[in-house]
C-alpha atoms as a PDB file:
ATOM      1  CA  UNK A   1      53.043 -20.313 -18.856  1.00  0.00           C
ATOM      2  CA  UNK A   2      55.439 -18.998 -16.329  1.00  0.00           C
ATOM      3  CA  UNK A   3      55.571 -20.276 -13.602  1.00  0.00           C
ATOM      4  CA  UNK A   4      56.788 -16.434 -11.251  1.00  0.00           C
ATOM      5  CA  UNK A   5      57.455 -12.973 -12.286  1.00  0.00           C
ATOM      6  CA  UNK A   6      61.147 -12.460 -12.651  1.00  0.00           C
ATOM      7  CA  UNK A   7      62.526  -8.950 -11.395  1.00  0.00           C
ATOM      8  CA  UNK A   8      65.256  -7.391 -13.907  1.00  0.00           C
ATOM      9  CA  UNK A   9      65.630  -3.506 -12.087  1.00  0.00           C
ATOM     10  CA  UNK A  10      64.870  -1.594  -9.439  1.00  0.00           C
ATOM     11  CA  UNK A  11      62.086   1.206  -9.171  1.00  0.00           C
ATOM     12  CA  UNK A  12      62.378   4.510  -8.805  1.00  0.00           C
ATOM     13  CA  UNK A  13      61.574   4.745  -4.968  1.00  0.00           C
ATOM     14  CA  UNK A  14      63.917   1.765  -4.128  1.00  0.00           C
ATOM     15  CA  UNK A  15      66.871   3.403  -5.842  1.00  0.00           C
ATOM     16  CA  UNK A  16      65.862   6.786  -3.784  1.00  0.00           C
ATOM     17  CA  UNK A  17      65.466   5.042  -0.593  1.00  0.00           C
ATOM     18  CA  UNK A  18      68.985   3.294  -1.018  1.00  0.00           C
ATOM     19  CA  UNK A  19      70.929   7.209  -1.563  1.00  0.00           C
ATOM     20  CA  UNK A  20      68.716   8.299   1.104  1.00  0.00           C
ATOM     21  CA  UNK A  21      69.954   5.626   3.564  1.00  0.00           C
ATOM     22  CA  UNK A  22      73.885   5.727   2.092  1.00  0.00           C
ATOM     23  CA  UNK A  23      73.597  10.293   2.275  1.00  0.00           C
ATOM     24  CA  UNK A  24      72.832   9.350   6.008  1.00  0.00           C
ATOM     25  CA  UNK A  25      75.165   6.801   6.858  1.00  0.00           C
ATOM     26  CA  UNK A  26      77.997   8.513   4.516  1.00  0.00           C
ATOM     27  CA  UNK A  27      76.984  11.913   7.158  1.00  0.00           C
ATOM     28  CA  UNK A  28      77.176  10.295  10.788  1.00  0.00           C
ATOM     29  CA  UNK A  29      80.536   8.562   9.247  1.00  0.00           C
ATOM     30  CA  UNK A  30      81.783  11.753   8.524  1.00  0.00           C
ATOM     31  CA  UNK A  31      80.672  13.710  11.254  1.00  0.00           C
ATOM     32  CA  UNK A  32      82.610  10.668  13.560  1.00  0.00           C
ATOM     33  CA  UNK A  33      85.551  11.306  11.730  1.00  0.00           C
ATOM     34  CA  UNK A  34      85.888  15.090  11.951  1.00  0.00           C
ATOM     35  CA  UNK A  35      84.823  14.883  15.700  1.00  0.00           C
ATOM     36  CA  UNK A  36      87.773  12.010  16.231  1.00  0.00           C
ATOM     37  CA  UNK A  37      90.710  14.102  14.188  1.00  0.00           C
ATOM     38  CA  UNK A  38      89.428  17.624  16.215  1.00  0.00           C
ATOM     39  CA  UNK A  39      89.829  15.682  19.266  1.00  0.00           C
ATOM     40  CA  UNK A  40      92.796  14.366  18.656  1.00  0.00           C
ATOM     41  CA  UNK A  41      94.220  17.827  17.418  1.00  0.00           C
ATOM     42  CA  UNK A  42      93.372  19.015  20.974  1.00  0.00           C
ATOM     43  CA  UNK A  43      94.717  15.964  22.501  1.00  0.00           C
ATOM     44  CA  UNK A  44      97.889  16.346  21.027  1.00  0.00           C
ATOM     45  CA  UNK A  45      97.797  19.982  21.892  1.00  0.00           C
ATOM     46  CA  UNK A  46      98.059  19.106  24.984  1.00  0.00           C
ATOM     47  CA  UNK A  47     100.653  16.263  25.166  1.00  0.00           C
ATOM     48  CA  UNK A  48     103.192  19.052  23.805  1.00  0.00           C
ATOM     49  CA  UNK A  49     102.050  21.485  26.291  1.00  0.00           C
ATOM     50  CA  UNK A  50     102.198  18.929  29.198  1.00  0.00           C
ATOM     51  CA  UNK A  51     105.681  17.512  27.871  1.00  0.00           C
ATOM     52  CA  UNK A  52     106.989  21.061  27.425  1.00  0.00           C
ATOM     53  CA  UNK A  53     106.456  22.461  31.011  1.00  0.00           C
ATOM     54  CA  UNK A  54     108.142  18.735  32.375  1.00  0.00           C
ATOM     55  CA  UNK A  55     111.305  19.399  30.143  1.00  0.00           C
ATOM     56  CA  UNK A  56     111.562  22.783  31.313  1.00  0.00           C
ATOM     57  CA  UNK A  57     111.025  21.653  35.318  1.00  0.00           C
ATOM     58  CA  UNK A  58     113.288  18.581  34.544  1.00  0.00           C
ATOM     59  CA  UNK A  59     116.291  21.168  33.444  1.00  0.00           C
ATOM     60  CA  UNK A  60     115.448  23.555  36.338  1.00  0.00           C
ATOM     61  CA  UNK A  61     115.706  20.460  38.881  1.00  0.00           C
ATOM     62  CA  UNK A  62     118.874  19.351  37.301  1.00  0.00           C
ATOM     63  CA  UNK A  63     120.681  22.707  37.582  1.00  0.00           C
ATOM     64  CA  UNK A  64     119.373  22.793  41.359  1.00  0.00           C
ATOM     65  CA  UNK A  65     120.565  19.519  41.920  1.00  0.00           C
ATOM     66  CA  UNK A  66     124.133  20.188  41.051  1.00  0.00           C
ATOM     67  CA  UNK A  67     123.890  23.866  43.059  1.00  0.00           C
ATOM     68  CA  UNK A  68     126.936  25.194  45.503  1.00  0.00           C
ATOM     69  CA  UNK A  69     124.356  27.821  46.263  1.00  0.00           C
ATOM     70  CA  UNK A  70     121.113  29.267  45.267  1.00  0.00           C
ATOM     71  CA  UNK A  71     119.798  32.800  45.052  1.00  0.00           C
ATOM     72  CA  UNK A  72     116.316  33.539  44.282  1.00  0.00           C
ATOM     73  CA  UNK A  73     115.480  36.890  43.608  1.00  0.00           C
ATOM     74  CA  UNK A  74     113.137  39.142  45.599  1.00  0.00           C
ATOM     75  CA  UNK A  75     109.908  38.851  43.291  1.00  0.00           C
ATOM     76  CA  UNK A  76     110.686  35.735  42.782  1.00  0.00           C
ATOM     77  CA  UNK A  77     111.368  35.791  38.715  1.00  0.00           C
ATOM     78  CA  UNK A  78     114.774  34.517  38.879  1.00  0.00           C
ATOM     79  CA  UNK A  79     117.043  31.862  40.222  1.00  0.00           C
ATOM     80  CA  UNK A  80     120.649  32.023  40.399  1.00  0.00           C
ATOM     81  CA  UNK A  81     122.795  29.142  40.373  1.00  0.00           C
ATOM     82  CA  UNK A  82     126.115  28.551  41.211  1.00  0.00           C
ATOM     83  CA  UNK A  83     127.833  25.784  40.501  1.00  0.00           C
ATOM     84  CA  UNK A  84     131.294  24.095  40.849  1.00  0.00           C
ATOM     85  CA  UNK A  85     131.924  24.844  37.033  1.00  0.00           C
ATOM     86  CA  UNK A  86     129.663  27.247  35.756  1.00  0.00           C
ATOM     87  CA  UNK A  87     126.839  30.096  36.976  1.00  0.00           C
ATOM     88  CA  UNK A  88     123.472  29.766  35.517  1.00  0.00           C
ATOM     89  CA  UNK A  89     120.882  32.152  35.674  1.00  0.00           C
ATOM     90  CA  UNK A  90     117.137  30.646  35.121  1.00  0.00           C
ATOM     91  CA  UNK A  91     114.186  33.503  34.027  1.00  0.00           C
ATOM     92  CA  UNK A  92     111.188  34.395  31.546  1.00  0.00           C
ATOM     93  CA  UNK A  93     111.219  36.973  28.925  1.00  0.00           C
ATOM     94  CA  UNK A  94     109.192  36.832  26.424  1.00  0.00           C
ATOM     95  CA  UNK A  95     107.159  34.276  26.906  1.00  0.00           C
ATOM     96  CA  UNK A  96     110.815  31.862  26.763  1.00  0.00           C
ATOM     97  CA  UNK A  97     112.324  30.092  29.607  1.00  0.00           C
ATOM     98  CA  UNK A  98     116.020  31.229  29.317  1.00  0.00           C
ATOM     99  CA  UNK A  99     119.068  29.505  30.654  1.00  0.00           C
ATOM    100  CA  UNK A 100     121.940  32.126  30.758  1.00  0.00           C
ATOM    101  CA  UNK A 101     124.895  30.004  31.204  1.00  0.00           C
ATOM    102  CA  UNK A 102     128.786  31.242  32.243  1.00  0.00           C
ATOM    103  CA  UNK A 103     131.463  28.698  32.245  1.00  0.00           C
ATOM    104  CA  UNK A 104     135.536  29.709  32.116  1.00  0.00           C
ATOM    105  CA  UNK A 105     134.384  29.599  28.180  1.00  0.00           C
ATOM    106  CA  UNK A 106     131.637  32.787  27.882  1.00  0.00           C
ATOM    107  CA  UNK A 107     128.260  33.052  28.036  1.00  0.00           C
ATOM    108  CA  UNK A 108     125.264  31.951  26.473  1.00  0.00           C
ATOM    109  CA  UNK A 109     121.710  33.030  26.885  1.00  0.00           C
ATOM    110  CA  UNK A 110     119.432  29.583  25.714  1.00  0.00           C
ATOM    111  CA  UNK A 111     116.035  29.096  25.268  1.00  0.00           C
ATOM    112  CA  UNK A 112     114.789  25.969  26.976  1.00  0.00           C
ATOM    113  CA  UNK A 113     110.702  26.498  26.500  1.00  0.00           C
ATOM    114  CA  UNK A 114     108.366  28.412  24.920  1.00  0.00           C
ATOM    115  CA  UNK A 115     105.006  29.866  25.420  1.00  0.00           C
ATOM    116  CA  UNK A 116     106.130  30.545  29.023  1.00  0.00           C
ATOM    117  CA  UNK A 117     103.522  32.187  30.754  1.00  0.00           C
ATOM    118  CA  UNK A 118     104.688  32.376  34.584  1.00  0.00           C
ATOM    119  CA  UNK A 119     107.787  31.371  36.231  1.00  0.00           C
ATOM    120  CA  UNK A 120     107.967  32.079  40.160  1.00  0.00           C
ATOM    121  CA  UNK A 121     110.666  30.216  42.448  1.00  0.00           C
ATOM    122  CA  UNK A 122     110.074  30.716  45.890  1.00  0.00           C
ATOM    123  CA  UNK A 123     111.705  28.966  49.339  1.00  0.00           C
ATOM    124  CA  UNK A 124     115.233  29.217  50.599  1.00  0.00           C
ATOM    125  CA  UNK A 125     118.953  28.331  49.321  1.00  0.00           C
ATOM    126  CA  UNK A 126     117.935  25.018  51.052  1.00  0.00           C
ATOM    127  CA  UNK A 127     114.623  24.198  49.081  1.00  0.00           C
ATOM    128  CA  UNK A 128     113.104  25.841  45.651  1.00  0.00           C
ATOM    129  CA  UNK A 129     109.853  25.827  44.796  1.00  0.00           C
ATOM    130  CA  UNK A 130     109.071  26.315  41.447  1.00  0.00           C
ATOM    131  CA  UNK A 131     105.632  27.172  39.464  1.00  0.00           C
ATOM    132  CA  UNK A 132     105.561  27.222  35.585  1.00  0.00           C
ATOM    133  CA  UNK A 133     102.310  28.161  33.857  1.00  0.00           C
ATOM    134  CA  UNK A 134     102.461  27.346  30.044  1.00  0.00           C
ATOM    135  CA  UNK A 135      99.970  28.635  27.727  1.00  0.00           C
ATOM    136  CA  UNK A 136     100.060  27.386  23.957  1.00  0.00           C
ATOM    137  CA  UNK A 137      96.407  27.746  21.602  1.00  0.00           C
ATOM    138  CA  UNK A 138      93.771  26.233  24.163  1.00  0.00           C
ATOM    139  CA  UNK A 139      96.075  24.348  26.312  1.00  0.00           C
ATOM    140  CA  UNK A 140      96.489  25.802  29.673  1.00  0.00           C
ATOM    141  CA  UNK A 141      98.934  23.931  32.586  1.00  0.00           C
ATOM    142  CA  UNK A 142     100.687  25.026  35.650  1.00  0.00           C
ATOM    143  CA  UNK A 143     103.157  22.469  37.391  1.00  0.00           C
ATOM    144  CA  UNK A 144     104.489  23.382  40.426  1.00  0.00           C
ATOM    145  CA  UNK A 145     107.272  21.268  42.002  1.00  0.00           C
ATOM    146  CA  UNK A 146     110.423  21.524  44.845  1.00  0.00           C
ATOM    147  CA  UNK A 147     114.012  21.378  44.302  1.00  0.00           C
ATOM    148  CA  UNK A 148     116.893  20.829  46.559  1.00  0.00           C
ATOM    149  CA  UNK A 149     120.394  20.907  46.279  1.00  0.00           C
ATOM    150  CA  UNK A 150     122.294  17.650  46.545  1.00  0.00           C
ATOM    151  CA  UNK A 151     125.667  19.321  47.319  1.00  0.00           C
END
């Protein structure tokens, strides 16, 4: 005689059960890991926005810095700079932040940011204000800051 029943499989409902439980678990996994990578898409989003608009207001402050005199224009969309070496012109077109540069060797137009949308500088040739909106997909940021020449 035997002394207990000895199991060798698994029946029908237990195996049903078991893809039930792993179609569930396999789902909320997923469903964690497309909410995590959208986030972070977003988050990243707006690291470059945030990182672009400081760049841009870091250059600005550095050309003010180094200014003989300052210039800002009557609606307030440009800033001209003059400087002991060179005259720079800061303004928006096109959704760019341009640097128009003259030095004794020519002139050159650059792009320093992009998706640009509002530049005003406002103040006196004492002290700049300065407000930079950048728009790029869903990230939105507007920094303003002040700038004063050190010379």
């Amino acid at each position: 005689m035997k002394a207990g029943r000895v199991d060798k499989g698994s029946t029908l409902v237990e195996v049903l059960m078991t893809l039930i439980i792993s179609s569930w678990l396999a789902t909320g996994l997923l469903t964690l890991y497309c909410t995590a990578a959208q986030g972070y898409t977003v988050l990243g989003a707006a690291v470059e926005c945030q990182y672009t608009a400081r760049s841009a207001l870091d250059q600005i402050q550095a050309d003010i810095h180094s200014a003989l005199t300052l210039q800002i224009a009557a609606d307030g969309a440009s800033l001209d700079i003059t400087a002991a070496d060179r005259y720079v012109r800061l303004y928006r077109q096109n959704n760019q932040l341009y640097r128009w540069v003259t030095t004794a060797k020519g002139t050159t137009a650059i792009p320093i940011a992009d998706h640009i949308s509002a530049l005003t500088f406002s103040g006196n040739d004492q002290l700049v204000f300065i407000t930079l909106s950048i728009a790029s997909g869903e990230c939105t940021r507007t920094l303003t800051t002040a700038a004063q020449s050190r010379l």
